[in-house]
Structures are given as structure tokens and as C-alpha cells.
N, C-alpha and C. Protein backbone atom coordinates (compact mmCIF):
# COMPACT_ATOMS: atom_id res chain seq x y z
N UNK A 1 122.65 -54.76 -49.89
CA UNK A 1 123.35 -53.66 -50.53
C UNK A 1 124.62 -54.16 -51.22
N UNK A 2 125.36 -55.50 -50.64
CA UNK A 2 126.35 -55.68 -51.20
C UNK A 2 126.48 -56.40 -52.96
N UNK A 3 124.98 -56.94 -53.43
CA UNK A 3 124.49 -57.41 -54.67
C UNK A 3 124.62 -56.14 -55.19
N UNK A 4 124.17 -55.17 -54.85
CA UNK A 4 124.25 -53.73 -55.54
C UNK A 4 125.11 -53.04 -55.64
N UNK A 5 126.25 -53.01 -54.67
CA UNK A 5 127.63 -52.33 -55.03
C UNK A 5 128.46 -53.24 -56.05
N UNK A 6 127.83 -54.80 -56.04
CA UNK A 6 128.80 -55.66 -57.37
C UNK A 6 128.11 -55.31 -58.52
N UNK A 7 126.90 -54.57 -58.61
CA UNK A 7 126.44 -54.26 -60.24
C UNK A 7 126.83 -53.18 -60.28
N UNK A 8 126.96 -52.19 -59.32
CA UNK A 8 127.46 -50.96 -59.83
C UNK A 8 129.48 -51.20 -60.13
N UNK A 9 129.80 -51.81 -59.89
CA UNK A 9 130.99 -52.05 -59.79
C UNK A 9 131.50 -52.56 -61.38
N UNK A 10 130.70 -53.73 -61.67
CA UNK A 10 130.63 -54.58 -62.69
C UNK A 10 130.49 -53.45 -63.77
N UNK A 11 129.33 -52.13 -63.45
CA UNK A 11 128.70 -51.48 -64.88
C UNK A 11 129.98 -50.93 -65.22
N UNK A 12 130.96 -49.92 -63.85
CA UNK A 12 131.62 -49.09 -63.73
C UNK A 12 132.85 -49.76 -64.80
N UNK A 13 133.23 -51.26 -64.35
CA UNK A 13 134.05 -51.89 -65.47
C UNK A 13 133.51 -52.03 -67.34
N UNK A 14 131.96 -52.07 -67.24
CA UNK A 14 131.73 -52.91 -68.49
C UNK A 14 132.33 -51.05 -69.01
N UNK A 15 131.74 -49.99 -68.63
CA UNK A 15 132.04 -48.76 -69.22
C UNK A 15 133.39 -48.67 -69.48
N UNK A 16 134.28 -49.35 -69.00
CA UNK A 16 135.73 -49.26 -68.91
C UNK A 16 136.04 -47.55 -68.12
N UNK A 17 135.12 -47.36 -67.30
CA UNK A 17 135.92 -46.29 -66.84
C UNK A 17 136.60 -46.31 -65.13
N UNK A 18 136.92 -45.37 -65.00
CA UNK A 18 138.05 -45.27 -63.47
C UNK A 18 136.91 -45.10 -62.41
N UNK A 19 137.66 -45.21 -61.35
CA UNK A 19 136.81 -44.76 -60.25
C UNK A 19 136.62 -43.43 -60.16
N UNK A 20 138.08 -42.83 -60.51
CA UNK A 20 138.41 -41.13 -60.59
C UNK A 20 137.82 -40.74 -61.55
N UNK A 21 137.40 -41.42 -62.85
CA UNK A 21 136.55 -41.24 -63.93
C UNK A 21 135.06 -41.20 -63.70
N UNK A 22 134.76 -42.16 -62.70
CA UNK A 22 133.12 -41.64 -62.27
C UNK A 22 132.97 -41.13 -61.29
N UNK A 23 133.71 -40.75 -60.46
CA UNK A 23 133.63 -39.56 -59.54
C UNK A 23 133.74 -38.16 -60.14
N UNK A 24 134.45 -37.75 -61.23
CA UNK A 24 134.25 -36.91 -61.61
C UNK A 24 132.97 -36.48 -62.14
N UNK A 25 132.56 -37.50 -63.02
CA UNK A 25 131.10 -37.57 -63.76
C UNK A 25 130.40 -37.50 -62.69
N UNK A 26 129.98 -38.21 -61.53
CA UNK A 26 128.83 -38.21 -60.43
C UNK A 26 129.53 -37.07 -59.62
N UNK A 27 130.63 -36.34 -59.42
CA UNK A 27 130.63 -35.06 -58.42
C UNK A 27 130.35 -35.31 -57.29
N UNK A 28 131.18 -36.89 -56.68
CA UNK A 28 131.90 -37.74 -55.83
C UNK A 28 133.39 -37.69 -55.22
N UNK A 29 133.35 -38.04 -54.21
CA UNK A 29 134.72 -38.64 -53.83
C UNK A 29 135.04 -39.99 -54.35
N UNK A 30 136.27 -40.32 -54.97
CA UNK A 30 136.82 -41.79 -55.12
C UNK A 30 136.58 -42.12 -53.86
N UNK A 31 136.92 -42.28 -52.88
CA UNK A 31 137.12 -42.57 -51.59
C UNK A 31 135.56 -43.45 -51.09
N UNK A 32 134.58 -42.51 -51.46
CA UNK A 32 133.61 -42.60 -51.29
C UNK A 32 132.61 -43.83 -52.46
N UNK A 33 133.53 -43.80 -53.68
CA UNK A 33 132.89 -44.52 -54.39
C UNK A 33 134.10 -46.04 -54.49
N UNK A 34 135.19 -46.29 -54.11
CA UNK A 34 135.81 -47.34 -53.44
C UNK A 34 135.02 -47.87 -52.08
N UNK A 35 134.78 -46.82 -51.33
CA UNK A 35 134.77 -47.97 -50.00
C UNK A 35 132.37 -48.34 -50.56
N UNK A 36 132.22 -47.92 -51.33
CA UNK A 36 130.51 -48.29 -51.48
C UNK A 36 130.93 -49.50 -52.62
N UNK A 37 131.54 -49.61 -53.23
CA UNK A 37 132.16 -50.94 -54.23
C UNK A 37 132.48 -51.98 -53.65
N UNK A 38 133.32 -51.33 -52.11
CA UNK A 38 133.52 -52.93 -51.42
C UNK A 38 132.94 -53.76 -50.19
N UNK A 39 131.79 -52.81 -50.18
CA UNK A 39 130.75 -53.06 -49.46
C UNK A 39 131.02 -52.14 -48.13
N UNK A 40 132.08 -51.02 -47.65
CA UNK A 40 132.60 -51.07 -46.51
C UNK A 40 130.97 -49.89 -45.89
N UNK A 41 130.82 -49.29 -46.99
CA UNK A 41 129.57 -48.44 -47.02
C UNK A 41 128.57 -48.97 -46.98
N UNK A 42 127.53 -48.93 -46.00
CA UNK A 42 126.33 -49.64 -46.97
C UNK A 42 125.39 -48.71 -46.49
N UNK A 43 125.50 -47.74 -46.00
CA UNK A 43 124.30 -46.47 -45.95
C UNK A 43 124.96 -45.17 -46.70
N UNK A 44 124.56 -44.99 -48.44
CA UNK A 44 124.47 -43.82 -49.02
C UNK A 44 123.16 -42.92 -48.83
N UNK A 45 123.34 -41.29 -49.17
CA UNK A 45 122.25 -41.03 -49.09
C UNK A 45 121.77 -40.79 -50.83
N UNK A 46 120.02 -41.15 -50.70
CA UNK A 46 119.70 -40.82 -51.53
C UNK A 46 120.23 -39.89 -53.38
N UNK A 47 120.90 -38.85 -52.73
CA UNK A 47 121.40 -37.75 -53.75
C UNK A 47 122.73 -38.29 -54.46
N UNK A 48 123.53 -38.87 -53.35
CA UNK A 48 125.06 -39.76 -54.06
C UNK A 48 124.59 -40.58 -55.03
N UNK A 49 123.24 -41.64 -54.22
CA UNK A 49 123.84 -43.12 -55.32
C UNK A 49 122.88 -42.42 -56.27
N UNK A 50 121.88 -41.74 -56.55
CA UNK A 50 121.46 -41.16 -57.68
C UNK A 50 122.17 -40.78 -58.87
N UNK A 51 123.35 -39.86 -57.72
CA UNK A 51 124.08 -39.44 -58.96
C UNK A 51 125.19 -40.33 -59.53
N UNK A 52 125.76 -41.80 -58.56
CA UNK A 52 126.40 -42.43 -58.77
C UNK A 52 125.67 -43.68 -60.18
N UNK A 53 124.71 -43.58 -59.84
CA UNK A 53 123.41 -44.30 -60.97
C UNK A 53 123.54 -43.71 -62.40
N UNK A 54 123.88 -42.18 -62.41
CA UNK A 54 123.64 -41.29 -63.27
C UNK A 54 124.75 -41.14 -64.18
N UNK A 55 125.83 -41.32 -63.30
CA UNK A 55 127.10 -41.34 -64.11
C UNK A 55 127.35 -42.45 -64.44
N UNK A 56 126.93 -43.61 -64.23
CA UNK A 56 127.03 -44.82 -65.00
C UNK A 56 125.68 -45.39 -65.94
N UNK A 57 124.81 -44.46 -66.43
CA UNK A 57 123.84 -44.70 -67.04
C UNK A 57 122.59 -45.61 -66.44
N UNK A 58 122.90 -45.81 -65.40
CA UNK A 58 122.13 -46.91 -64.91
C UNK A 58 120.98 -46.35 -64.36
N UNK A 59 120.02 -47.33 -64.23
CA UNK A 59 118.40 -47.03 -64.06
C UNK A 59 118.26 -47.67 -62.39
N UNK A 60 118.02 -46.82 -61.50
CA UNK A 60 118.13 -47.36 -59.92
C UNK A 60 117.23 -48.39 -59.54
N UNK A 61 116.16 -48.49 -60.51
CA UNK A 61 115.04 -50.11 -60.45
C UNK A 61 116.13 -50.76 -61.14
N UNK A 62 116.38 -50.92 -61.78
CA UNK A 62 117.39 -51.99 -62.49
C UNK A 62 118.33 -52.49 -61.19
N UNK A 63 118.82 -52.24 -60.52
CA UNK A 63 119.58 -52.69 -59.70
C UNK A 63 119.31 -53.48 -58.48
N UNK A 64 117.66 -53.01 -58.39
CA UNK A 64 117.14 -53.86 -56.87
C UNK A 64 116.05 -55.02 -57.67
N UNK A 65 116.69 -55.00 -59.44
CA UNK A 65 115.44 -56.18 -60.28
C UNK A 65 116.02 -57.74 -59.93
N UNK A 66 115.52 -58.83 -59.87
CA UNK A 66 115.89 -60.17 -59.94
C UNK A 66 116.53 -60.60 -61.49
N UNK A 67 116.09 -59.59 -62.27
CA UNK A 67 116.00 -60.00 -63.49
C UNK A 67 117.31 -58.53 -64.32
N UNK A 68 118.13 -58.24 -63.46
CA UNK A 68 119.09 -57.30 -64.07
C UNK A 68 119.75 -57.60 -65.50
N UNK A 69 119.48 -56.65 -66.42
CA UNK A 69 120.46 -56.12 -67.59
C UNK A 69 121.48 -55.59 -67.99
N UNK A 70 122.22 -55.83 -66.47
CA UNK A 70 123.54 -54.85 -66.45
C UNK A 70 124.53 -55.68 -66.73
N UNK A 71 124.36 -57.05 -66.80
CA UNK A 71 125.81 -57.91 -67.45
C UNK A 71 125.16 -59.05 -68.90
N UNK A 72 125.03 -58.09 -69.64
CA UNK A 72 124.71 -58.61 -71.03
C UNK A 72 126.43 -59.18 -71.61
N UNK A 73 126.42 -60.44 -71.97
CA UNK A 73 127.59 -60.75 -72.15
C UNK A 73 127.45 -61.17 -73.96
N UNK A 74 126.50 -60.88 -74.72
CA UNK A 74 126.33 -61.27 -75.89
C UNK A 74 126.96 -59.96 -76.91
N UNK A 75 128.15 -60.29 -77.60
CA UNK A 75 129.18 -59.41 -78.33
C UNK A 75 128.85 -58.20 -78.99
N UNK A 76 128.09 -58.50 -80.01
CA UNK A 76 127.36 -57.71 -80.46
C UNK A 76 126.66 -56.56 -80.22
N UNK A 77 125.38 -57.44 -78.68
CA UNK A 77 124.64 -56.26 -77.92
C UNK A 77 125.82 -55.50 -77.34
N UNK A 78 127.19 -55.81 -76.84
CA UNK A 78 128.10 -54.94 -75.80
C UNK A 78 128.72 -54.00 -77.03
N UNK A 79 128.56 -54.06 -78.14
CA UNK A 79 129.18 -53.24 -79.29
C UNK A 79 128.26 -52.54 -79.41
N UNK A 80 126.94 -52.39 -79.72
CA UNK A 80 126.19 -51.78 -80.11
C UNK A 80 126.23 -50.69 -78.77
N UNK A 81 125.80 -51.12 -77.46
CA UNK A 81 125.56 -50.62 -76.25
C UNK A 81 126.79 -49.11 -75.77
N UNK A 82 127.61 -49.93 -76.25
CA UNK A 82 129.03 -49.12 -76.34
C UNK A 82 128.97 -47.79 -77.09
N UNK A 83 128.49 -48.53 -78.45
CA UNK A 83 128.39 -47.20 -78.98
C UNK A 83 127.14 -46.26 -78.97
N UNK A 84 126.35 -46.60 -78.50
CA UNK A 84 125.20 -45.58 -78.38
C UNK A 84 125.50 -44.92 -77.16
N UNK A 85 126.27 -45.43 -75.94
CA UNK A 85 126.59 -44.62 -75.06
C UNK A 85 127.74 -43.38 -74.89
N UNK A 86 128.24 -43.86 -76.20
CA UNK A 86 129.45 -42.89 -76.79
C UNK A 86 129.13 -41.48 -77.49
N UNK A 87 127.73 -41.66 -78.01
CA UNK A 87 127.13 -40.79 -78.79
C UNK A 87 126.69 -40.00 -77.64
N UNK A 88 126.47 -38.35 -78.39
CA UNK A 88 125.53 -37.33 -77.57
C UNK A 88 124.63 -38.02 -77.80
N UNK A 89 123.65 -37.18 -76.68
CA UNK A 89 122.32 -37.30 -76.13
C UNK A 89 121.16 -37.29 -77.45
N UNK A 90 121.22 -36.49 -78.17
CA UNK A 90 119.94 -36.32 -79.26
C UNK A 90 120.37 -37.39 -80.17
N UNK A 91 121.37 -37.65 -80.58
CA UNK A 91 121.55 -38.80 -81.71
C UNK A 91 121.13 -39.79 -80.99
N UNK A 92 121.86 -39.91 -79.68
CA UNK A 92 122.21 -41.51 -79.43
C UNK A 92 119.87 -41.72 -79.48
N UNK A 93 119.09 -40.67 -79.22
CA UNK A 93 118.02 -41.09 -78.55
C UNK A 93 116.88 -41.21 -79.95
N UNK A 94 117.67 -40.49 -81.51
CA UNK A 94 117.29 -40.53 -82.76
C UNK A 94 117.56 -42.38 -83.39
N UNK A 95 118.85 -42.53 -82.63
CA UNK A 95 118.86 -43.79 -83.47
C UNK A 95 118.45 -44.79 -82.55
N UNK A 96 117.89 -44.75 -81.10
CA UNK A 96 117.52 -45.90 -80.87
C UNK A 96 115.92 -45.61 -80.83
N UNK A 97 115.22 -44.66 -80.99
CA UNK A 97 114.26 -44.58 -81.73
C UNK A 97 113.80 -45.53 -83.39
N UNK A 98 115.05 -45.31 -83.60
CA UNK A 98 114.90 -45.85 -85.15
C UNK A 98 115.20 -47.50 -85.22
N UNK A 99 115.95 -47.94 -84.33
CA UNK A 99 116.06 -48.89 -84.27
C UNK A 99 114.47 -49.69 -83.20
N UNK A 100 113.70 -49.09 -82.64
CA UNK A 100 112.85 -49.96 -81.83
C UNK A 100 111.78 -49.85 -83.09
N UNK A 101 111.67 -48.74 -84.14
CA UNK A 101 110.52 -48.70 -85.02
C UNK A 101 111.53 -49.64 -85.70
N UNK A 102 112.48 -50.13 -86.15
CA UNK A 102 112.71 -50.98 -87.00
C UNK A 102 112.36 -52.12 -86.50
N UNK A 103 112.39 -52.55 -85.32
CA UNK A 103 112.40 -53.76 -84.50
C UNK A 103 110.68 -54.02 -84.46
N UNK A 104 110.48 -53.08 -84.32
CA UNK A 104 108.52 -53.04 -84.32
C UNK A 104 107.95 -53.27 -85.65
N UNK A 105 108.69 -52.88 -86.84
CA UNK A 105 108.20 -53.47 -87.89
C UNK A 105 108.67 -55.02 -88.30
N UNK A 106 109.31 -55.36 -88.01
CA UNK A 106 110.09 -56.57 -88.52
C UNK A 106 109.58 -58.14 -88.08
């Protein structure tokens, strides 16, 4: 569990947001999302880290993968990533639509 509180930790930074910033978003305690960051937690239930998953965009297989995507360090992809997560929901899901048919033709 403690590999998994450093990716959720890591995402919580790449987003640049607070702890008080994703507790609000997941409808958490800070308290609760500090002591699962520093391992002091290591039994959440189900419904928290869901929603703790949820407020950081993250996919809950992604986190127990060998092969995680959550620390892409290549400039570009963290610009692009940035901003599609900045966008509402229907654009952000119009243009990466458009971008995988671009990628599929090319």
C-alpha cells in the first residue's frame, strides 16, 4: 500500500493541487488524506480511495500496474496532459477523440 500512497501523492503534486484542494474535490478529510500519503493508513475503505482516485483523475488499475503512467516526465506530454485536464468534460473528451483519430491516421 505504501507504493500506492507515493503515486497518489506524486499525482496529487504533478496536479499541483493541496491536500485541502483534494479533499474538497474527493469529500474527504485532509487528515485523512495526509496520514494515507504517509503511509500511517494503510486500510481505506473501498468508497474513500475511489473517491480519492476520482479527484485526482486517476484510474485505480493504474496504480496496482508494474507498468504505471502516473509520472510521465516528458515536457510536452505534461503540457498537453495539463491542459486537457483543465478543460470541461465534453471538450476535453471532443479533443482527445480528435487527437487518437489523428494519431490513427498518421
Amino acid at each position: 500500500m505504501e507504493d500506492i500512497a507515493k503515486k497518489i501523492r506524486k499525482q496529487r503534486i504533478f496536479l499541483k493541487l493541496t491536500i485541502s484542494e483534494t479533499a474538497e474535490k474527493a469529500n474527504l478529510s485532509e487528515s485523512l488524506i495526509s496520514r494515507f500519503e504517509r503511509g500511517v493508513i494503510t486500510n481505506i475503505s473501498l468508497e474513500k480511495f475511489s473517491a480519492l482516485c476520482n479527484a485526482l483523475d486517476i484510474d485505480m488499475g493504474e496504480l496496482f500496474s508494474s507498468k504505471s503512467k502516473l509520472s510521465i516526465t516528458d515536457v510536452n506530454t505534461n503540457k498537453l496532459i495539463t491542459r486537457l485536464t483543465d478543460m470541461p468534460h465534453s471538450k476535453r473528451e471532443k479533443i482527445s477523440k480528435n487527437l487518437l483519430e489523428l494519431w490513427d491516421n498518421h
